[in-house]
C-alpha atoms as a PDB file:
ATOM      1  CA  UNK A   1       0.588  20.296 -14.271  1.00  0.00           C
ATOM      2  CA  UNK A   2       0.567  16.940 -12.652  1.00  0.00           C
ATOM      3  CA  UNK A   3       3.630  17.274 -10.551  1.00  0.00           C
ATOM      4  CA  UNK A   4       2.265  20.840  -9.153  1.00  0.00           C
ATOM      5  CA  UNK A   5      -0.803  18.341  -8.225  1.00  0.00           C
ATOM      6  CA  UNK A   6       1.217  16.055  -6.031  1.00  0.00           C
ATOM      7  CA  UNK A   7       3.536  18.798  -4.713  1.00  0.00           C
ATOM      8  CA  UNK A   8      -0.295  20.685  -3.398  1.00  0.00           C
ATOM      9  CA  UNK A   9       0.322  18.799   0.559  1.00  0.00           C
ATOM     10  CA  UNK A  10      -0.161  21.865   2.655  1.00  0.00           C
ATOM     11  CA  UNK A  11      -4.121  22.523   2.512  1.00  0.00           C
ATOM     12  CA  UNK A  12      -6.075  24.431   5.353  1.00  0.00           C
ATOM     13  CA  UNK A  13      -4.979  22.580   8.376  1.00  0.00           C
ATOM     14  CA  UNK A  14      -2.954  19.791   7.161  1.00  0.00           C
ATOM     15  CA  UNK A  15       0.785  19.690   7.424  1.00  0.00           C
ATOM     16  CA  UNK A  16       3.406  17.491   5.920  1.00  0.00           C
ATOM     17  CA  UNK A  17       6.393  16.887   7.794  1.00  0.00           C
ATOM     18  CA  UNK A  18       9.405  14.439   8.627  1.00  0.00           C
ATOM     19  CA  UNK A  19       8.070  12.351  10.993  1.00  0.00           C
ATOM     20  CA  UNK A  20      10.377  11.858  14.323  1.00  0.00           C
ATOM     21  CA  UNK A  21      11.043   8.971  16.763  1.00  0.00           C
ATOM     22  CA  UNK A  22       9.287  11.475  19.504  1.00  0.00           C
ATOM     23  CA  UNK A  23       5.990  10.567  17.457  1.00  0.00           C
ATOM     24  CA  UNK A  24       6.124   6.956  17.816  1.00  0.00           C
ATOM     25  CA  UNK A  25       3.463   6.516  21.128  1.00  0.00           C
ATOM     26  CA  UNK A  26       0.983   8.352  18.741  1.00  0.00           C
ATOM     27  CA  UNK A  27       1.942   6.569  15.373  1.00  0.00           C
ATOM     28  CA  UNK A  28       1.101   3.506  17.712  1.00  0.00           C
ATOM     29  CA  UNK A  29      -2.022   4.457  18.536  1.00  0.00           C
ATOM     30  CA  UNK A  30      -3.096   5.264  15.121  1.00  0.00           C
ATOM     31  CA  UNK A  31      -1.328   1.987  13.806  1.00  0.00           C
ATOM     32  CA  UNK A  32      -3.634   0.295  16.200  1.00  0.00           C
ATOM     33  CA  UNK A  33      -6.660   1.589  15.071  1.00  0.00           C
ATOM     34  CA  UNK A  34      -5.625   0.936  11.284  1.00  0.00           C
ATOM     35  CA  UNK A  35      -4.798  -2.571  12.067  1.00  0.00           C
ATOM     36  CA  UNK A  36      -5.855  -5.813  12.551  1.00  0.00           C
ATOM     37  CA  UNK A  37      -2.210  -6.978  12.683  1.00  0.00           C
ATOM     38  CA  UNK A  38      -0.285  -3.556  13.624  1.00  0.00           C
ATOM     39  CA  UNK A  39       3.390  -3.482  13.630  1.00  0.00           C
ATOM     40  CA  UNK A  40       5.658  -2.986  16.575  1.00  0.00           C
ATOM     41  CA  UNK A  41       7.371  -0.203  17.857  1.00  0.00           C
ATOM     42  CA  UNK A  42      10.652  -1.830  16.836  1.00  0.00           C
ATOM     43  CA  UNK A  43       9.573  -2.107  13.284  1.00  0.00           C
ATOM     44  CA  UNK A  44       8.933   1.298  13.139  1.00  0.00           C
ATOM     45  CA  UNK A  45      12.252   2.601  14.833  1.00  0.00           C
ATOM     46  CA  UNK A  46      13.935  -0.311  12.629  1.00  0.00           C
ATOM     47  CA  UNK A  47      12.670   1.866   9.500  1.00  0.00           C
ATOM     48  CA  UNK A  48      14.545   5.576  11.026  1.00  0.00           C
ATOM     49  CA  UNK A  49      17.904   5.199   8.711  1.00  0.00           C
ATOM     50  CA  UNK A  50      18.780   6.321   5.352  1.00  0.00           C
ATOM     51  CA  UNK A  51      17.133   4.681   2.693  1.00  0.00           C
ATOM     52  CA  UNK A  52      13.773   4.825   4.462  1.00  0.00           C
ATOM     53  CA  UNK A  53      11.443   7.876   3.971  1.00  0.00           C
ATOM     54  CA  UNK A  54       9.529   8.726   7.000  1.00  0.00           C
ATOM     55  CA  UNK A  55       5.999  11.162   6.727  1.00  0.00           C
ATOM     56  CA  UNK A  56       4.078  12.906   9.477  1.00  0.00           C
ATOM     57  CA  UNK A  57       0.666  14.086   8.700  1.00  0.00           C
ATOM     58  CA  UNK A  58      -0.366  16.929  11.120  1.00  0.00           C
ATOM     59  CA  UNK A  59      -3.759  18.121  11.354  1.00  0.00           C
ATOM     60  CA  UNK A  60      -4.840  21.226  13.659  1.00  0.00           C
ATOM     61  CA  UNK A  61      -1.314  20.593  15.071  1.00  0.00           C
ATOM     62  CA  UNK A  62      -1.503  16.912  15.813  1.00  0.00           C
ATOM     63  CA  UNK A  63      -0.460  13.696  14.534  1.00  0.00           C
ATOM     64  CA  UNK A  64      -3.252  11.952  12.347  1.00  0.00           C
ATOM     65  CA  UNK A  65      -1.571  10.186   9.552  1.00  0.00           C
ATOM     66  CA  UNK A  66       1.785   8.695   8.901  1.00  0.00           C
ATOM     67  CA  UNK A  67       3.596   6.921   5.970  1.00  0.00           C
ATOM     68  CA  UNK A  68       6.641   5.262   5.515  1.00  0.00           C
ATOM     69  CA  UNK A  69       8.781   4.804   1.687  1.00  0.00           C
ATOM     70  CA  UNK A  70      11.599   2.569   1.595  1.00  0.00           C
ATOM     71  CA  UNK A  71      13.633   3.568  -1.045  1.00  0.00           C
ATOM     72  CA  UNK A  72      15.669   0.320  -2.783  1.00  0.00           C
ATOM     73  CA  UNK A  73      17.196  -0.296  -6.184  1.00  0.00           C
ATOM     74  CA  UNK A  74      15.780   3.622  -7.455  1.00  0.00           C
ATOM     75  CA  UNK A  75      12.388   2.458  -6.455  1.00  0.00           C
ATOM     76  CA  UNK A  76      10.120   3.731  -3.592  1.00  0.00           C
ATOM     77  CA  UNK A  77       8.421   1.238  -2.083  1.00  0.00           C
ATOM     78  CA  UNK A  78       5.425   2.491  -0.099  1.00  0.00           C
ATOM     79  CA  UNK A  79       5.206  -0.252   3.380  1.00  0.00           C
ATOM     80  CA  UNK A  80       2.481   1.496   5.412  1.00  0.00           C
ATOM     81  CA  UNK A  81       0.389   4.248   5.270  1.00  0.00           C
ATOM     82  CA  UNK A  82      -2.582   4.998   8.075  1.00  0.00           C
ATOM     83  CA  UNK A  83      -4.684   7.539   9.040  1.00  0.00           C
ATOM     84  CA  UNK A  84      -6.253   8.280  12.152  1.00  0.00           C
ATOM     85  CA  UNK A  85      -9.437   6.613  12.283  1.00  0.00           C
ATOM     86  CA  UNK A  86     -11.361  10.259  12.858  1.00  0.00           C
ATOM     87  CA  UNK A  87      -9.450  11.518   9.981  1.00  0.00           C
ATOM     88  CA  UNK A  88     -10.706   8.906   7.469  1.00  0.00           C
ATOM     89  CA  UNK A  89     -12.274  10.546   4.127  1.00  0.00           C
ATOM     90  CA  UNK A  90     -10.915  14.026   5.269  1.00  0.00           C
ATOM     91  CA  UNK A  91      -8.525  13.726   2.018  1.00  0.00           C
ATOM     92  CA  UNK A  92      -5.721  13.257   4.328  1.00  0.00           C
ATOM     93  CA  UNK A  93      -4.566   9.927   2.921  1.00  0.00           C
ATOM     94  CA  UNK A  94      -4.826  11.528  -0.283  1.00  0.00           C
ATOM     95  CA  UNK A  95      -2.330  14.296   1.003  1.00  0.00           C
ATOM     96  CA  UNK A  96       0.086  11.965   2.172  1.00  0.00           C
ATOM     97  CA  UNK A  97       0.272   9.607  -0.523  1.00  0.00           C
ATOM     98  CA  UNK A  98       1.017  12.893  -2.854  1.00  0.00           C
ATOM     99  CA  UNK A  99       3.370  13.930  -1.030  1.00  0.00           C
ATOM    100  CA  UNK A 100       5.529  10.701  -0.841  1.00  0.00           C
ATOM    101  CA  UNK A 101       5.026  11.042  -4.558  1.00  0.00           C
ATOM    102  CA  UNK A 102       6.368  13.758  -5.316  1.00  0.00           C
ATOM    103  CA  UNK A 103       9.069  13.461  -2.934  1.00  0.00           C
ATOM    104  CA  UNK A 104      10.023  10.097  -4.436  1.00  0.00           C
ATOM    105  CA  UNK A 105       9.836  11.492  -7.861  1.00  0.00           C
ATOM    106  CA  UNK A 106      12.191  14.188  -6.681  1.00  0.00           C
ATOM    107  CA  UNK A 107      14.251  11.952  -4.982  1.00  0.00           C
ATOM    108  CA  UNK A 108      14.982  10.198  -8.725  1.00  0.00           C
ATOM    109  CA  UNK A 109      12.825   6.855  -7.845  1.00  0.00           C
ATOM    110  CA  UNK A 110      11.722   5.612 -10.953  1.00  0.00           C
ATOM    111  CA  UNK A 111       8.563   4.413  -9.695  1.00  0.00           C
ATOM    112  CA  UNK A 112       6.425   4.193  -6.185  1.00  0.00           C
ATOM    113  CA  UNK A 113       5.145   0.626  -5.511  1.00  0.00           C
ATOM    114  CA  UNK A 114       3.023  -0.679  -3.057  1.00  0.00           C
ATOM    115  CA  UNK A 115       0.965  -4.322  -1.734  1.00  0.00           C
ATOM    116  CA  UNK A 116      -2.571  -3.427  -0.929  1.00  0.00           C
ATOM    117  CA  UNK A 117      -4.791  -6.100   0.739  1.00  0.00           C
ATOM    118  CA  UNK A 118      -7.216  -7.602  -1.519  1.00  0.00           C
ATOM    119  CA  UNK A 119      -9.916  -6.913   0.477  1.00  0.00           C
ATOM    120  CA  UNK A 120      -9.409  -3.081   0.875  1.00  0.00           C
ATOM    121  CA  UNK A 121     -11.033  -1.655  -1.839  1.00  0.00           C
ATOM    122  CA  UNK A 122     -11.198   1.851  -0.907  1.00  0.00           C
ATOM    123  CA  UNK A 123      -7.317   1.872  -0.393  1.00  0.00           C
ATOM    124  CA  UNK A 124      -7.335   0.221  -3.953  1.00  0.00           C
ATOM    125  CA  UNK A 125      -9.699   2.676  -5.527  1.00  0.00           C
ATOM    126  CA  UNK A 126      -7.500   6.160  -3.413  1.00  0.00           C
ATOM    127  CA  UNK A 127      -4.432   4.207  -5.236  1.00  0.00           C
ATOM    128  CA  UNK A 128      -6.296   3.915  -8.538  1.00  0.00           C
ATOM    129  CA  UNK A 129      -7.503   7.703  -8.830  1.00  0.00           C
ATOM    130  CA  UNK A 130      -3.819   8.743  -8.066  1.00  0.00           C
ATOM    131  CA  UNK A 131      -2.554   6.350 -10.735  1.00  0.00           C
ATOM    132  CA  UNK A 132      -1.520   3.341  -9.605  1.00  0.00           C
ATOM    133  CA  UNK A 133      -2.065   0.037 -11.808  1.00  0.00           C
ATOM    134  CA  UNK A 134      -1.946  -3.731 -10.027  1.00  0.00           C
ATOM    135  CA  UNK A 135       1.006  -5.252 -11.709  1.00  0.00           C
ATOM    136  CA  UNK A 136       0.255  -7.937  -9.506  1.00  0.00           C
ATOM    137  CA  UNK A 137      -0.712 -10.211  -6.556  1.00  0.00           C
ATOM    138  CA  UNK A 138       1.072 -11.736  -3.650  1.00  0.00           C
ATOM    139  CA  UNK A 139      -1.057 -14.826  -2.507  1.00  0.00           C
ATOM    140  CA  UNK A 140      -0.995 -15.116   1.351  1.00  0.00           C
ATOM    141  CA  UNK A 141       0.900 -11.895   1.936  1.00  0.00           C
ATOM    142  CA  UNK A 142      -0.923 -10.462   4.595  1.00  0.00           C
ATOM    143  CA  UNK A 143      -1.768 -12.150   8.113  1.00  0.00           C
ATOM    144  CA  UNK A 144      -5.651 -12.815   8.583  1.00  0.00           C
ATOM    145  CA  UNK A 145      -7.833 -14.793  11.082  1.00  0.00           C
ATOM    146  CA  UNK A 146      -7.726 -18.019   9.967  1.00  0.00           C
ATOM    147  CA  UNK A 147      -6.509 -17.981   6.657  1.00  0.00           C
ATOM    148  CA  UNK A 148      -3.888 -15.294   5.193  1.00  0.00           C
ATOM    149  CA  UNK A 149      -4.755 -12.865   2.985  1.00  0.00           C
ATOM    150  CA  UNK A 150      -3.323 -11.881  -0.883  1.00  0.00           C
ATOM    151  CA  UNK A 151      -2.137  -8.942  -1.067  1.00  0.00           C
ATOM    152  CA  UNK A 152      -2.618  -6.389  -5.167  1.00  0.00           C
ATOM    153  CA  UNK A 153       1.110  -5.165  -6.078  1.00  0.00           C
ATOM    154  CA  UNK A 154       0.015  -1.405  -7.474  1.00  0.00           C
ATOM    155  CA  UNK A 155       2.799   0.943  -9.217  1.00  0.00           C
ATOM    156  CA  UNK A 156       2.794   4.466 -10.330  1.00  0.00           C
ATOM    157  CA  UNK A 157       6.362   4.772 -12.675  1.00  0.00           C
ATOM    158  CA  UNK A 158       6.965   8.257 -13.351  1.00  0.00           C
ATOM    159  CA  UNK A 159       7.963   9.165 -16.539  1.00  0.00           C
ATOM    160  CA  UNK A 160      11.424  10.230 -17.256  1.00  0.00           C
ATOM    161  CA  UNK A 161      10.977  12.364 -20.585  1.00  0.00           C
ATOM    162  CA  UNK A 162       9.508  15.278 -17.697  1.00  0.00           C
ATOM    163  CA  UNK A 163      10.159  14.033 -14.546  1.00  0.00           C
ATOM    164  CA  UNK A 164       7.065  13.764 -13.139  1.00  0.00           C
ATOM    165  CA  UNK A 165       4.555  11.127 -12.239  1.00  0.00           C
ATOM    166  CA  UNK A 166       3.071   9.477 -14.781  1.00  0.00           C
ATOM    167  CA  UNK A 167      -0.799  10.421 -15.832  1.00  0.00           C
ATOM    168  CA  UNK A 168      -3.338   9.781 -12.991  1.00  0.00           C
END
């Protein structure tokens, strides 16, 4: 039952596909608006080769989320994830981050980790109701005004025995 929840990604309007180099000037855009610190277009056409796990979130037939895995060592580490600022509590975050799921569990990771800045609690509590746990903290991870900013290290390991996530 809980992998057929995380393999659910194509609801009403929202679509779940690879997402392509040709997307980049709109995954900019919506980087942007995530983002106090966004990253540049070469970061994001650094992360188009093998090991890396590229997500395209389509709603009504255009580009309102994105996500990116990095898969290392038979883990999945999750490096950004953003939604379209007028897509924000649609449950299209949700959608995305079950579908890397399940497509990492698929893929044989052992577990999906992630940093989360300490100060984003409703990315902390989206991670939390899917299952994630902090395992720990990064201090000054994360660039910030003045000061930097810790980041919470959050896991989901999927359990073996079934090979499927592990319980929400």
């Amino acid at each position: 039952m809980f992998r057929d929840i995380y393999r659910e990604v194509n609801v009403g309007d929202m679509t779940i596909r690879p997402l392509s180099q040709d997307d980049l000037p709109e995954v900019l855009d919506i980087e942007c608006q995530g983002y106090s610190f966004p990253w540049s277009e070469s970061v994001f056409r650094g992360c188009f080769r093998p090991d890396y796990r590229l997500w395209a979130l389509e709603m009504c037939d255009r580009l309102s989320g994105y996500a990116v895995v990095a898969y290392m060592a038979g883990e999945a580490h999750l490096l950004n994830l953003c939604v379209a600022a007028s897509q924000r509590r649609s449950g299209a975050g949700r959608r995305l981050l079950r579908h890397l799921v399940a497509e990492s569990a698929r893929d044989g990771m052992s577990q999906v980790l992630l940093e989360v800045r300490d100060s984003n609690t409703g990315a902390m509590n989206l991670y939390a109701s899917e299952g994630f746990s902090v395992i720990g903290r990064r201090p000054g991870y994360y660039p910030g005004g003045r000061e930097r900013e810790d980041a919470l290290v959050m896991a989901l390991s999927f359990d073996s025995r079934c090979d499927s996530p592990g319980p929400p």
